[in-house]
C-alpha atoms as a PDB file:
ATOM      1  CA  UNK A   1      21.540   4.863  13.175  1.00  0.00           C
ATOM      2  CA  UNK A   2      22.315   5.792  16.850  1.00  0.00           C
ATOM      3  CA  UNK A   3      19.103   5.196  18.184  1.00  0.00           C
ATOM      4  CA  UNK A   4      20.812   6.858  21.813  1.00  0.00           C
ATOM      5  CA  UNK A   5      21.812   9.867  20.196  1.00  0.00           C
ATOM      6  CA  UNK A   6      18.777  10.462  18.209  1.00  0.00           C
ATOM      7  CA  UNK A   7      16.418  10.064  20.541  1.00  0.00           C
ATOM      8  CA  UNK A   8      18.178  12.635  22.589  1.00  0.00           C
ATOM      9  CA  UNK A   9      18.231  14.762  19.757  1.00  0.00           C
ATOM     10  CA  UNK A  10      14.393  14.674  19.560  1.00  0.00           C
ATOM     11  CA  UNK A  11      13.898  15.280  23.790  1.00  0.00           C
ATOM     12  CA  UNK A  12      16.233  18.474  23.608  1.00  0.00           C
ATOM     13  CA  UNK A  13      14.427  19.783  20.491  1.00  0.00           C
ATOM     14  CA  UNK A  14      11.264  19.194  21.976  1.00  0.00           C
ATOM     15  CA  UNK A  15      12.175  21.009  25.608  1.00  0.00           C
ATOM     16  CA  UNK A  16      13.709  23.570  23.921  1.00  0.00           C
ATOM     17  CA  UNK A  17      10.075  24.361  21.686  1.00  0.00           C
ATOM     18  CA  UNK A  18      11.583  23.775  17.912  1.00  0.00           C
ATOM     19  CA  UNK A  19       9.714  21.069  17.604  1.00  0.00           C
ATOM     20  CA  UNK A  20       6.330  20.131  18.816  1.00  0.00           C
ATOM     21  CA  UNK A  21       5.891  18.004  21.711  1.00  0.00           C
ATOM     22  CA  UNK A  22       3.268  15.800  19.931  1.00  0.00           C
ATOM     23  CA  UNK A  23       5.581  14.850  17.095  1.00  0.00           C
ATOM     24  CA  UNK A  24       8.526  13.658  20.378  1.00  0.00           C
ATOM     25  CA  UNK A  25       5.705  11.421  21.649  1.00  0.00           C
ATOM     26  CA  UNK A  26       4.881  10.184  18.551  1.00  0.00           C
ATOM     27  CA  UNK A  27       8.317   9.343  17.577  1.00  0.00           C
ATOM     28  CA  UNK A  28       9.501   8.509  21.077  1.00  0.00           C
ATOM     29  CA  UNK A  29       6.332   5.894  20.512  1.00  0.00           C
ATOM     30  CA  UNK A  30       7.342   4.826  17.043  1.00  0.00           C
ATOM     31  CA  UNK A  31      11.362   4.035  18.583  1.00  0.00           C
ATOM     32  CA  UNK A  32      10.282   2.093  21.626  1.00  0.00           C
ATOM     33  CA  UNK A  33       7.805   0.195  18.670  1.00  0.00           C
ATOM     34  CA  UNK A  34      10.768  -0.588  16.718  1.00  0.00           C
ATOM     35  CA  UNK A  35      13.063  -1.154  19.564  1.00  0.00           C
ATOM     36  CA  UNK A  36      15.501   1.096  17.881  1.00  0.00           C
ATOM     37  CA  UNK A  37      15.623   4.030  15.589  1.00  0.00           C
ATOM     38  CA  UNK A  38      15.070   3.119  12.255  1.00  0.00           C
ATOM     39  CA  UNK A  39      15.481   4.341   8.445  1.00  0.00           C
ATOM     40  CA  UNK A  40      11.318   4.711   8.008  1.00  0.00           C
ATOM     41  CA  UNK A  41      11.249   6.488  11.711  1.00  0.00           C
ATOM     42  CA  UNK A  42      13.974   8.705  10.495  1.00  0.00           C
ATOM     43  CA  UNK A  43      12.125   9.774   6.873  1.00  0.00           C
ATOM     44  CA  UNK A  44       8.762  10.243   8.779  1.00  0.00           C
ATOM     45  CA  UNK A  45      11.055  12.843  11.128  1.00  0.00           C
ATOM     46  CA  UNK A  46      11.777  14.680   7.741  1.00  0.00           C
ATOM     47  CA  UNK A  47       8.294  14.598   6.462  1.00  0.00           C
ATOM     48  CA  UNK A  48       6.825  15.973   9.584  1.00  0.00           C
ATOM     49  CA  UNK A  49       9.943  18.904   9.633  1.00  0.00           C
ATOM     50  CA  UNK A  50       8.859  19.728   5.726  1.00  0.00           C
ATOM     51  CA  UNK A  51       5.011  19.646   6.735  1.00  0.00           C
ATOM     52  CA  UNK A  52       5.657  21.617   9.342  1.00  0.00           C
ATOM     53  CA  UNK A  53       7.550  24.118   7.656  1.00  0.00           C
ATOM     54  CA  UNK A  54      10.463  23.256   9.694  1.00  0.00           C
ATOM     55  CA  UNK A  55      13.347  23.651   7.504  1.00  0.00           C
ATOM     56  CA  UNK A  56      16.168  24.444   9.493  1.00  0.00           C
ATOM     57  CA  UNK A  57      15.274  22.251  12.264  1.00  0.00           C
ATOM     58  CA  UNK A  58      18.602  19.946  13.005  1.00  0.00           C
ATOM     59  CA  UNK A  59      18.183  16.726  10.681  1.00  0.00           C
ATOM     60  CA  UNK A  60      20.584  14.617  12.794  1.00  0.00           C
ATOM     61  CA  UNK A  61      22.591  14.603  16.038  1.00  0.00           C
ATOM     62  CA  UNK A  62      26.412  16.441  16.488  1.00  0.00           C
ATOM     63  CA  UNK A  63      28.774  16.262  19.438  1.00  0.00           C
ATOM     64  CA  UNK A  64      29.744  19.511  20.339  1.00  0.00           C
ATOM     65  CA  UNK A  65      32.227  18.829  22.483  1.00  0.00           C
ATOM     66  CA  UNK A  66      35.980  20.493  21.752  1.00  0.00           C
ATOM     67  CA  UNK A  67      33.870  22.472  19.038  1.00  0.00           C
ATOM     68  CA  UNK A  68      35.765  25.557  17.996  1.00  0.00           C
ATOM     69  CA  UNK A  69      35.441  28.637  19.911  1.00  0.00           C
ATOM     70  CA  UNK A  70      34.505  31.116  17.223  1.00  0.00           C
ATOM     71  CA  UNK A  71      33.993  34.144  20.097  1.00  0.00           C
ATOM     72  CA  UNK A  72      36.705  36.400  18.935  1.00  0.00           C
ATOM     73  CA  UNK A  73      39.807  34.231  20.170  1.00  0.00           C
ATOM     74  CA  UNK A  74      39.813  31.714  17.135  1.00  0.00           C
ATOM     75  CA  UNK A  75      42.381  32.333  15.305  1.00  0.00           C
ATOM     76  CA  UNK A  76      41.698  31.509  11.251  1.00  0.00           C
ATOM     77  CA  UNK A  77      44.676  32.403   9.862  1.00  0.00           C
ATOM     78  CA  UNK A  78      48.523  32.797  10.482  1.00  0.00           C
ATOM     79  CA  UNK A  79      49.924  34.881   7.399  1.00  0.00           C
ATOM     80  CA  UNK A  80      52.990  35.695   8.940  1.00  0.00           C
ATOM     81  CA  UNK A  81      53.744  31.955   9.841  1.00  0.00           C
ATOM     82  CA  UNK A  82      55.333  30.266   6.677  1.00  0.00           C
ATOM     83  CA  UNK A  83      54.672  26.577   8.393  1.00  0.00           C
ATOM     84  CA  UNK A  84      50.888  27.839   8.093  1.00  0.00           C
ATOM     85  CA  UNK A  85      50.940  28.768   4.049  1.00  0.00           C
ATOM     86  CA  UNK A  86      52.634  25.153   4.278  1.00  0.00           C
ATOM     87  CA  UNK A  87      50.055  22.966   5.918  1.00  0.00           C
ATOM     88  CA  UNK A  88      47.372  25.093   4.224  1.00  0.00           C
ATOM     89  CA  UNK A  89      48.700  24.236   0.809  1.00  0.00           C
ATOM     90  CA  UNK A  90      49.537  20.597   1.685  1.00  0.00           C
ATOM     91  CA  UNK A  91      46.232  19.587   3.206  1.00  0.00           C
ATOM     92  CA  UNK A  92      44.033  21.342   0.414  1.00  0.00           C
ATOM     93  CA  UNK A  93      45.436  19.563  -2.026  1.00  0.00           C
ATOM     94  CA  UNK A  94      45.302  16.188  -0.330  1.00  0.00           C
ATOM     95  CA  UNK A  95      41.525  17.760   0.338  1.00  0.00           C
ATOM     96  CA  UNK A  96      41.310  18.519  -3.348  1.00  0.00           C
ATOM     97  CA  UNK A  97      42.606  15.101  -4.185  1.00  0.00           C
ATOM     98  CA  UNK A  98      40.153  13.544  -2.003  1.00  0.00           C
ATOM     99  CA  UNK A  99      37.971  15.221  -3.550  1.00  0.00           C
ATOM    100  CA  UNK A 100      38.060  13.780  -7.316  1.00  0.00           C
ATOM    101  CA  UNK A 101      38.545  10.285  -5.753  1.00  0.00           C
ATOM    102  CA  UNK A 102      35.732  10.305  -3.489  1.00  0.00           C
ATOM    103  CA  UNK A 103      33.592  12.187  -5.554  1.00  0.00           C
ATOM    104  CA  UNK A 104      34.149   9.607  -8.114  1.00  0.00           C
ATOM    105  CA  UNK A 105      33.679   6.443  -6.482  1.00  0.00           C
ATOM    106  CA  UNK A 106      31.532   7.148  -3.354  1.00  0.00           C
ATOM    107  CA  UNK A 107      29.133   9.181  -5.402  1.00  0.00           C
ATOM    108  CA  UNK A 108      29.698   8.464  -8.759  1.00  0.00           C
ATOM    109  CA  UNK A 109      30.584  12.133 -10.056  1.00  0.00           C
ATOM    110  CA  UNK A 110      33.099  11.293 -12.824  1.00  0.00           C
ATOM    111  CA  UNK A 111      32.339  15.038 -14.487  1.00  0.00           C
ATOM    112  CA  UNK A 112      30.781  18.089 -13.593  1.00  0.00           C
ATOM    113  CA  UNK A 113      29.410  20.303 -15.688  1.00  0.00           C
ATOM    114  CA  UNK A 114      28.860  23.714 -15.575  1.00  0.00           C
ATOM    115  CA  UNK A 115      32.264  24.316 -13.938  1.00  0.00           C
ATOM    116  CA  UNK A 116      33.426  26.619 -16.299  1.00  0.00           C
ATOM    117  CA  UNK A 117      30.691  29.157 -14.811  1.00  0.00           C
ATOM    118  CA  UNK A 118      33.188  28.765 -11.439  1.00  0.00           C
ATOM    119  CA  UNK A 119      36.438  29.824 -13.325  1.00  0.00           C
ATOM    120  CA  UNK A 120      35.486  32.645 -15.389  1.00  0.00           C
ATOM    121  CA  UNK A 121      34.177  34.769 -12.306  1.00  0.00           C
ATOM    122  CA  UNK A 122      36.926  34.296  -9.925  1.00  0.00           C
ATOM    123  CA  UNK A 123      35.966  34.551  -6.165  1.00  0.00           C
ATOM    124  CA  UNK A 124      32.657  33.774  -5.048  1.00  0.00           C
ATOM    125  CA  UNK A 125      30.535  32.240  -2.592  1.00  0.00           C
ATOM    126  CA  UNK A 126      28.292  28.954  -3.783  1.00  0.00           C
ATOM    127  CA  UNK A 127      25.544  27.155  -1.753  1.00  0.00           C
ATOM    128  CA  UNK A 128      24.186  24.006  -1.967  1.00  0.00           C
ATOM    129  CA  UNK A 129      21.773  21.947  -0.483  1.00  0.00           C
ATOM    130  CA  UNK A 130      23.190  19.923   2.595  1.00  0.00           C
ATOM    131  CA  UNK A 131      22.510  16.087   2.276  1.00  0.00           C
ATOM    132  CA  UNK A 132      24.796  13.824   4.463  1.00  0.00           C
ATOM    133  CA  UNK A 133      28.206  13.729   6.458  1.00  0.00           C
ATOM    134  CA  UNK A 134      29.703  13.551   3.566  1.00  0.00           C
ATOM    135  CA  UNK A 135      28.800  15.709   0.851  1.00  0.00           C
ATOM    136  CA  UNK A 136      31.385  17.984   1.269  1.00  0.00           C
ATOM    137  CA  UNK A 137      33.108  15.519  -0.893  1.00  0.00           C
ATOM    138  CA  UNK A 138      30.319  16.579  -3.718  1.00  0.00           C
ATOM    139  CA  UNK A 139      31.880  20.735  -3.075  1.00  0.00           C
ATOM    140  CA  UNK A 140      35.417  19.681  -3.163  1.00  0.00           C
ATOM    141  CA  UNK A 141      34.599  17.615  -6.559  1.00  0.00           C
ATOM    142  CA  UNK A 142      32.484  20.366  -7.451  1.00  0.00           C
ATOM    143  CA  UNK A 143      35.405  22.944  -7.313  1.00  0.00           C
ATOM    144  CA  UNK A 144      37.649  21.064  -8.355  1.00  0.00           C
ATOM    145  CA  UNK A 145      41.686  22.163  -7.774  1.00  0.00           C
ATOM    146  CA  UNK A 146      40.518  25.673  -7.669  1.00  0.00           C
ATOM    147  CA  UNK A 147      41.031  27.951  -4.311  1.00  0.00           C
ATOM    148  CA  UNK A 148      38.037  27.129  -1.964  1.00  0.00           C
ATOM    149  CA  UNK A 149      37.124  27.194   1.895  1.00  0.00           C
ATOM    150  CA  UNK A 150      33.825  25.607   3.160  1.00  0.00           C
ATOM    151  CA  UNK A 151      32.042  27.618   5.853  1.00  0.00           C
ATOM    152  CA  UNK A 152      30.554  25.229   9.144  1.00  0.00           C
ATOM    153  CA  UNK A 153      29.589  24.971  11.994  1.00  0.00           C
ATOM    154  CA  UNK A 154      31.948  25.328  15.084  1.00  0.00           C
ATOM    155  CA  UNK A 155      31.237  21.681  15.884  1.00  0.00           C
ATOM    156  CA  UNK A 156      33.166  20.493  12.329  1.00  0.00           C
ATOM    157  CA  UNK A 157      36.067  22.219  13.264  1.00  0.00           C
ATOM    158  CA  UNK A 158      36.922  20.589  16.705  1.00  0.00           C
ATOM    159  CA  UNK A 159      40.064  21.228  18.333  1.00  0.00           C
ATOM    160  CA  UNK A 160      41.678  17.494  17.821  1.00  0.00           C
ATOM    161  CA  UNK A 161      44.486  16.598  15.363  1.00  0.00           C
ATOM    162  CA  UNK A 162      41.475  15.769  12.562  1.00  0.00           C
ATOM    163  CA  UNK A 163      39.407  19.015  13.225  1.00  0.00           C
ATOM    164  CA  UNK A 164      42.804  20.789  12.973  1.00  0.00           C
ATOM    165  CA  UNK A 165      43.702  19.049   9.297  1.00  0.00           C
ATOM    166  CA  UNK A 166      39.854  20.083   8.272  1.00  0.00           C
ATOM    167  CA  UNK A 167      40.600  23.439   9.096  1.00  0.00           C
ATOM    168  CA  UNK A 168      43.812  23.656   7.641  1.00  0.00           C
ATOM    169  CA  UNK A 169      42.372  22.245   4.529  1.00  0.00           C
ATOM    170  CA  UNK A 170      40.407  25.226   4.130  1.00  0.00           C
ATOM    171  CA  UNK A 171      37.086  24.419   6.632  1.00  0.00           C
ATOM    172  CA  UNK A 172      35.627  27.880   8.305  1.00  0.00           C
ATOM    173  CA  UNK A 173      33.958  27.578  11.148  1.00  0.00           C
ATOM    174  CA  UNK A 174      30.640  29.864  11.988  1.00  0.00           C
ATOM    175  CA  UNK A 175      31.638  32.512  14.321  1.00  0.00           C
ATOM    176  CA  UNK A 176      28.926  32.391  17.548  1.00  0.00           C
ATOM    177  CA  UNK A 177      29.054  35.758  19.145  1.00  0.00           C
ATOM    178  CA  UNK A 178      29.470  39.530  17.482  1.00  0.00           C
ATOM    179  CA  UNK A 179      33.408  39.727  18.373  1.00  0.00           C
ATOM    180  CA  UNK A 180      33.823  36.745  16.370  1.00  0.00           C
ATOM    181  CA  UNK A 181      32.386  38.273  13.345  1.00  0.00           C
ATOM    182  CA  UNK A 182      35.391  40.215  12.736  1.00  0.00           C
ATOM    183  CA  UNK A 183      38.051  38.000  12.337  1.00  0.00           C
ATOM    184  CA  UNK A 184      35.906  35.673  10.431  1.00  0.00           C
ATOM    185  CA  UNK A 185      35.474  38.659   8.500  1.00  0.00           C
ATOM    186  CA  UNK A 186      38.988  39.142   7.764  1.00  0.00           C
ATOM    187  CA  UNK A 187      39.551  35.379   6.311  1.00  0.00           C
ATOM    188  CA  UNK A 188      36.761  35.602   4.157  1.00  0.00           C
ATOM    189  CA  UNK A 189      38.277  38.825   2.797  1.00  0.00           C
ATOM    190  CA  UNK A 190      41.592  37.493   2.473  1.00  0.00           C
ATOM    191  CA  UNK A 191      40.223  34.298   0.818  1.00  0.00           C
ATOM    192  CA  UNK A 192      38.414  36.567  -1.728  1.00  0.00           C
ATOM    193  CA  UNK A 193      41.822  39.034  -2.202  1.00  0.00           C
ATOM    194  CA  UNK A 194      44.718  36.550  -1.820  1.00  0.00           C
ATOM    195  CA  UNK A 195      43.265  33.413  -2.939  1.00  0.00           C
ATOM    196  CA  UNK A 196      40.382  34.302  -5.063  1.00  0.00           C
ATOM    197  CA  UNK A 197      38.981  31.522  -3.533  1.00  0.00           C
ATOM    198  CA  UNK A 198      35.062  29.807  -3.882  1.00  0.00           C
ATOM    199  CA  UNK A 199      33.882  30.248  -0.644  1.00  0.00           C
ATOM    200  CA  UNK A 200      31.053  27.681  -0.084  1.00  0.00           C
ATOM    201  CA  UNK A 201      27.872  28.034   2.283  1.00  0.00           C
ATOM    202  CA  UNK A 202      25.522  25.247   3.627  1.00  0.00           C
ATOM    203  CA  UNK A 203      22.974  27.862   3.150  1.00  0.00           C
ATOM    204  CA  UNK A 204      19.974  25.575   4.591  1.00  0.00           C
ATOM    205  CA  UNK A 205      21.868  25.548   7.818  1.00  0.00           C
ATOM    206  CA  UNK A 206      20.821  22.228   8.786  1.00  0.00           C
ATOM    207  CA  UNK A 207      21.763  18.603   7.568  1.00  0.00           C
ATOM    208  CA  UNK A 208      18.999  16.315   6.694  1.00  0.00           C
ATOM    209  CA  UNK A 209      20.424  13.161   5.485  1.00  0.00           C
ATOM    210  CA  UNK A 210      18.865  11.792   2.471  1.00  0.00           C
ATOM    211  CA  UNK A 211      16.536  14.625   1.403  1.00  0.00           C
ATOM    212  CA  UNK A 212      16.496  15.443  -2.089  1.00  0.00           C
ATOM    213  CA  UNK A 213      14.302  18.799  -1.996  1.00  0.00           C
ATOM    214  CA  UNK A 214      15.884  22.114  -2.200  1.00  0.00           C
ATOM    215  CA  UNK A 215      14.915  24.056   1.475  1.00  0.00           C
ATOM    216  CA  UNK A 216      14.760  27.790   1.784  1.00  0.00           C
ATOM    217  CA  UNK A 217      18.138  29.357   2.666  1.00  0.00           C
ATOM    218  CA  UNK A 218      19.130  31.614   5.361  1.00  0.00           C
ATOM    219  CA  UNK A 219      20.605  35.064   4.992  1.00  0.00           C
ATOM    220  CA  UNK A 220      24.079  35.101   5.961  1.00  0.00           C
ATOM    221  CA  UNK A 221      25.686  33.235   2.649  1.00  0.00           C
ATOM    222  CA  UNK A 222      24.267  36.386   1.116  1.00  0.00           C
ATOM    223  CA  UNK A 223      24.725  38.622   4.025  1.00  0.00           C
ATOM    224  CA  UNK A 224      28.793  37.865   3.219  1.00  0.00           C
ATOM    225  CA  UNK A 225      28.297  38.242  -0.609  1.00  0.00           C
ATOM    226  CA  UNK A 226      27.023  41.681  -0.390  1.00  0.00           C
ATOM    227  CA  UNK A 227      29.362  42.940   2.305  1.00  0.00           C
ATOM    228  CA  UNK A 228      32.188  41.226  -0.164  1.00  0.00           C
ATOM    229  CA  UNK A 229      30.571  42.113  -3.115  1.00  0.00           C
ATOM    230  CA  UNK A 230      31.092  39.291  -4.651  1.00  0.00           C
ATOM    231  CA  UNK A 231      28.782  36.974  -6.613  1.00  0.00           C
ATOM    232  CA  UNK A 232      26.858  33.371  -5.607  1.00  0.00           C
ATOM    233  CA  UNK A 233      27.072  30.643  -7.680  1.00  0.00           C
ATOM    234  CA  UNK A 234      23.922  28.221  -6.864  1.00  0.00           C
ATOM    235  CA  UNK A 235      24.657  24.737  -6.806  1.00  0.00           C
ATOM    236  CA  UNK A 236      22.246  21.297  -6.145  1.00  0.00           C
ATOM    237  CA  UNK A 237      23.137  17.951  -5.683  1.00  0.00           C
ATOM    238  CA  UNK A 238      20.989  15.818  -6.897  1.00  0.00           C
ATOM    239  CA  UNK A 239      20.638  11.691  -7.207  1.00  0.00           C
ATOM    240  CA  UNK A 240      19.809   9.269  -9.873  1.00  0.00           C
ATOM    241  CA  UNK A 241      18.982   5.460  -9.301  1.00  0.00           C
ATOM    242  CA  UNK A 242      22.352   3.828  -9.250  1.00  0.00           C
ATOM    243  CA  UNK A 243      22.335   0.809 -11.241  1.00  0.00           C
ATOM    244  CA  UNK A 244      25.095  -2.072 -11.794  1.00  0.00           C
ATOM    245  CA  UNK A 245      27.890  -2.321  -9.220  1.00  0.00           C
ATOM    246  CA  UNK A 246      26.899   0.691  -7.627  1.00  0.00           C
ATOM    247  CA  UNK A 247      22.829  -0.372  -6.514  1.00  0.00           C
ATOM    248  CA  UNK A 248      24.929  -4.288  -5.623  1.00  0.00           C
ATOM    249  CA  UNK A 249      27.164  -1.984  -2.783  1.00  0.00           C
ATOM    250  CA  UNK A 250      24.658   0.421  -1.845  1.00  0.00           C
ATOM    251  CA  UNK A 251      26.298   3.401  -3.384  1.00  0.00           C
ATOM    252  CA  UNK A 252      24.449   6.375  -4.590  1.00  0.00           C
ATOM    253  CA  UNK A 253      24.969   7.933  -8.013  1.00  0.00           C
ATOM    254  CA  UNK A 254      25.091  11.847  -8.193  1.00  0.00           C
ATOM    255  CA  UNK A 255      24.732  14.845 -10.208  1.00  0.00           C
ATOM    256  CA  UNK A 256      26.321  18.522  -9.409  1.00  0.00           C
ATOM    257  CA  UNK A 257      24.227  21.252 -10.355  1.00  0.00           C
ATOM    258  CA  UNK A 258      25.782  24.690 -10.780  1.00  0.00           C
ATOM    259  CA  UNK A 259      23.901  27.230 -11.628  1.00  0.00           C
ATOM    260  CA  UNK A 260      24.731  31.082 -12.959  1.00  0.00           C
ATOM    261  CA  UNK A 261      26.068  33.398 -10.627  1.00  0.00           C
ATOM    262  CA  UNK A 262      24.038  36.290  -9.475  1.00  0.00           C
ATOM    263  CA  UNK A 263      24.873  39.449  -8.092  1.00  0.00           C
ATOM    264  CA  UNK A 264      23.162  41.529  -5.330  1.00  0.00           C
ATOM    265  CA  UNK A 265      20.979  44.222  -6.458  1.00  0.00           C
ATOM    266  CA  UNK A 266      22.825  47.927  -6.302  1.00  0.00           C
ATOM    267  CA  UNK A 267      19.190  49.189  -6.622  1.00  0.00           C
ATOM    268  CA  UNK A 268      17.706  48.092  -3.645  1.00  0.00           C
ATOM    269  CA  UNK A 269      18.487  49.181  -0.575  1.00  0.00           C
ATOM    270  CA  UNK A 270      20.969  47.965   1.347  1.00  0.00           C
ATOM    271  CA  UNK A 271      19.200  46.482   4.038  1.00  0.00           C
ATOM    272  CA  UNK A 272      17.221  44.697   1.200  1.00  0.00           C
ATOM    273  CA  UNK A 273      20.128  43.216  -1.109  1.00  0.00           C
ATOM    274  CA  UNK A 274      20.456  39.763   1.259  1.00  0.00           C
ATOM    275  CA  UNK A 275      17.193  38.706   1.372  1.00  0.00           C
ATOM    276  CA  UNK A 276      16.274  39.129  -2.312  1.00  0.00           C
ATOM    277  CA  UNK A 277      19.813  37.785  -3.084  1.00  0.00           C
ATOM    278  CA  UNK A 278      18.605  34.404  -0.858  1.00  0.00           C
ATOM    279  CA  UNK A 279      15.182  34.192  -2.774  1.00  0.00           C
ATOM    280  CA  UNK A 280      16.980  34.809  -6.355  1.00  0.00           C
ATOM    281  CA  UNK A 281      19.310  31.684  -5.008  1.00  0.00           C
ATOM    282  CA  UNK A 282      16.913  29.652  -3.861  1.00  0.00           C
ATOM    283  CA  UNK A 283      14.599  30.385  -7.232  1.00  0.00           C
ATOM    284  CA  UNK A 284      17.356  29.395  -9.107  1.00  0.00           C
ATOM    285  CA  UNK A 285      17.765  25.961  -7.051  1.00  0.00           C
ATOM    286  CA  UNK A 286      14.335  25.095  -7.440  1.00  0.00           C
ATOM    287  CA  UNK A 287      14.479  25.127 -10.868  1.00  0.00           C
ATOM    288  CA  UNK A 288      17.436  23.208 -11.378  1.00  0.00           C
ATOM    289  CA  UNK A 289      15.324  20.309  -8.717  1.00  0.00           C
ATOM    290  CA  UNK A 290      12.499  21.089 -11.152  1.00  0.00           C
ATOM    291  CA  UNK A 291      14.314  20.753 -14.290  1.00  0.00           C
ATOM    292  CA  UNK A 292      16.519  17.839 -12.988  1.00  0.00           C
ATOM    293  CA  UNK A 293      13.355  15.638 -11.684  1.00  0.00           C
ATOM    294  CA  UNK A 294      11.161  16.512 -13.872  1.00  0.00           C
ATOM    295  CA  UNK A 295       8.328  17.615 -11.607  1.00  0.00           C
ATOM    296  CA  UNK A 296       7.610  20.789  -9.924  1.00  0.00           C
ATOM    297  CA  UNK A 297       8.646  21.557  -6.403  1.00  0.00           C
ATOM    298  CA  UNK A 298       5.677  20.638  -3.582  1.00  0.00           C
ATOM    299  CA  UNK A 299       6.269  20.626   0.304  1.00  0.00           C
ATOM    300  CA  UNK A 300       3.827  17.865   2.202  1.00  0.00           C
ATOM    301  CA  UNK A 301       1.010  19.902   2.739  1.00  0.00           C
ATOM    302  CA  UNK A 302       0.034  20.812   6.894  1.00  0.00           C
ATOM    303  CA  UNK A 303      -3.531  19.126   7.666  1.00  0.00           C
ATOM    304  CA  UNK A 304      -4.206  21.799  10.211  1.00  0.00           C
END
């Protein structure tokens, strides 16, 4: 871990009020202890964010520099450009290839089941929980060779030759202003029309490495799926305790989740379909955690 870029993680979280400054002292205290940031330091971080209530509190550091600019200039697709519908379909399916290999042998996902629920109902967004860098791995196995695009933040889609190839693969970045809505907008609808695509949603909005609890999810996934009208398909990612070869390297073994798809709810008013769409969601994800696990769902409990 990068004890640098962790602990300056924690000092511009703390000046900027998200979290509070007696947690920074207490892990600036438990670092300098240490002498560097450590794997305990790092799961006492998380406990304190779930305690707290904290859930979409950033779980580990980004660079944001060369991030895309997603202000109503990035351009997401080129439909008139032929060399575009080439690089597109090249670099998915090395993406979807990548995919069923990693999947395989970094996580141990040989089969999924419940895919079926994915290609009966054509395009639709799915959300997961978001573990590590590289779970994405875990959606790509997930979907499989069918059509899909994975919505992210503007600092996954830099603009260097590899940020390029993830976009072209079929990575969205997050527009960051209201004129950026639009053409983001437009892809999603074009994924959905042209490509009957999956589109997929880190609806958490933050990465916390390691954690196995489902979080409570934001509102644009379902913001999208309503204006779309399209359904979400919940998904979880969940671990068992690797054993053989994979506990001797240190590899986790784990198990995709996918839940039914549900719909937003023509009866309720519109301004009310996204956020009981996100609670139906993240119901749904609990009780695949619950029913997974075995126990029920409990969040460290604030001593205040």
């Amino acid at each position: 871990m990068n004890t640098k870029k962790y602990l300056a993680m924690f000092g511009e979280l703390a000046e900027n009020g998200q979290i509070p400054q007696e947690l920074y002292d207490r892990l600036l205290a438990e670092v300098e202890k240490s002498g560097k940031m450590t794997k305990s330091i790092y799961n006492y971080y998380l406990n304190e964010l779930e305690r707290l209530r904290l859930f979409d509190v950033d779980g580990a550091p980004f660079d944001t520099n060369k991030s895309a600019k997603t202000d109503g200039t990035y351009v997401y697709k080129r439909t008139k450009n032929p060399f575009w519908h080439i690089g597109h379909f090249f670099w998915s399916l090395v993406f979807k290839l990548v995919g069923f290999i990693g999947g395989a042998i970094v996580f141990g996902v040989w089969h999924v089941k419940g895919r079926k629920k994915l290609k009966r109902i054509g395009a639709c967004i799915t959300t997961s929980n978001h573990v590590g860098y590289l779970d994405a791995v875990l959606t790509l196995r997930a979907t499989g060779m069918q059509n899909r695009y994975i919505v992210a933040a503007p600092h996954n889609c830099k603009s260097t030759v590899g940020g390029k190839i993830l976009c072209a693969a079929g990575e969205l970045p997050l527009p960051i202003s209201y004129k950026g809505m639009r053409p983001f907008t437009e892809m999603l609808e074009y994924a959905r029309d042209k490509k009957k695509a999956k589109i997929h949603f880190y609806a958490e909005k933050s990465m916390w490495i390691g954690y196995r609890k489902p979080r409570p999810h934001k509102d644009g996934a379902y913001f999208y799926a309503e204006k779309l009208d399209i359904p979400v398909v919940p998904m979880l990612y969940c671990f068992k305790q690797a054993r053989g070869l994979r506990r001797l390297l240190h590899l986790p073994k784990a198990v995709i989740k996918i839940g039914d798809p549900l719909y937003a709810n023509k009866d309720l008013p519109q301004a009310k379909r996204k956020a009981d769409l996100a609670q139906r969601t993240y119901a749904a994800t609990v009780e695949m955690y619950e029913q997974f696990y075995g126990v029920p769902l409990v969040y460290e409990e604030n001593a205040e």
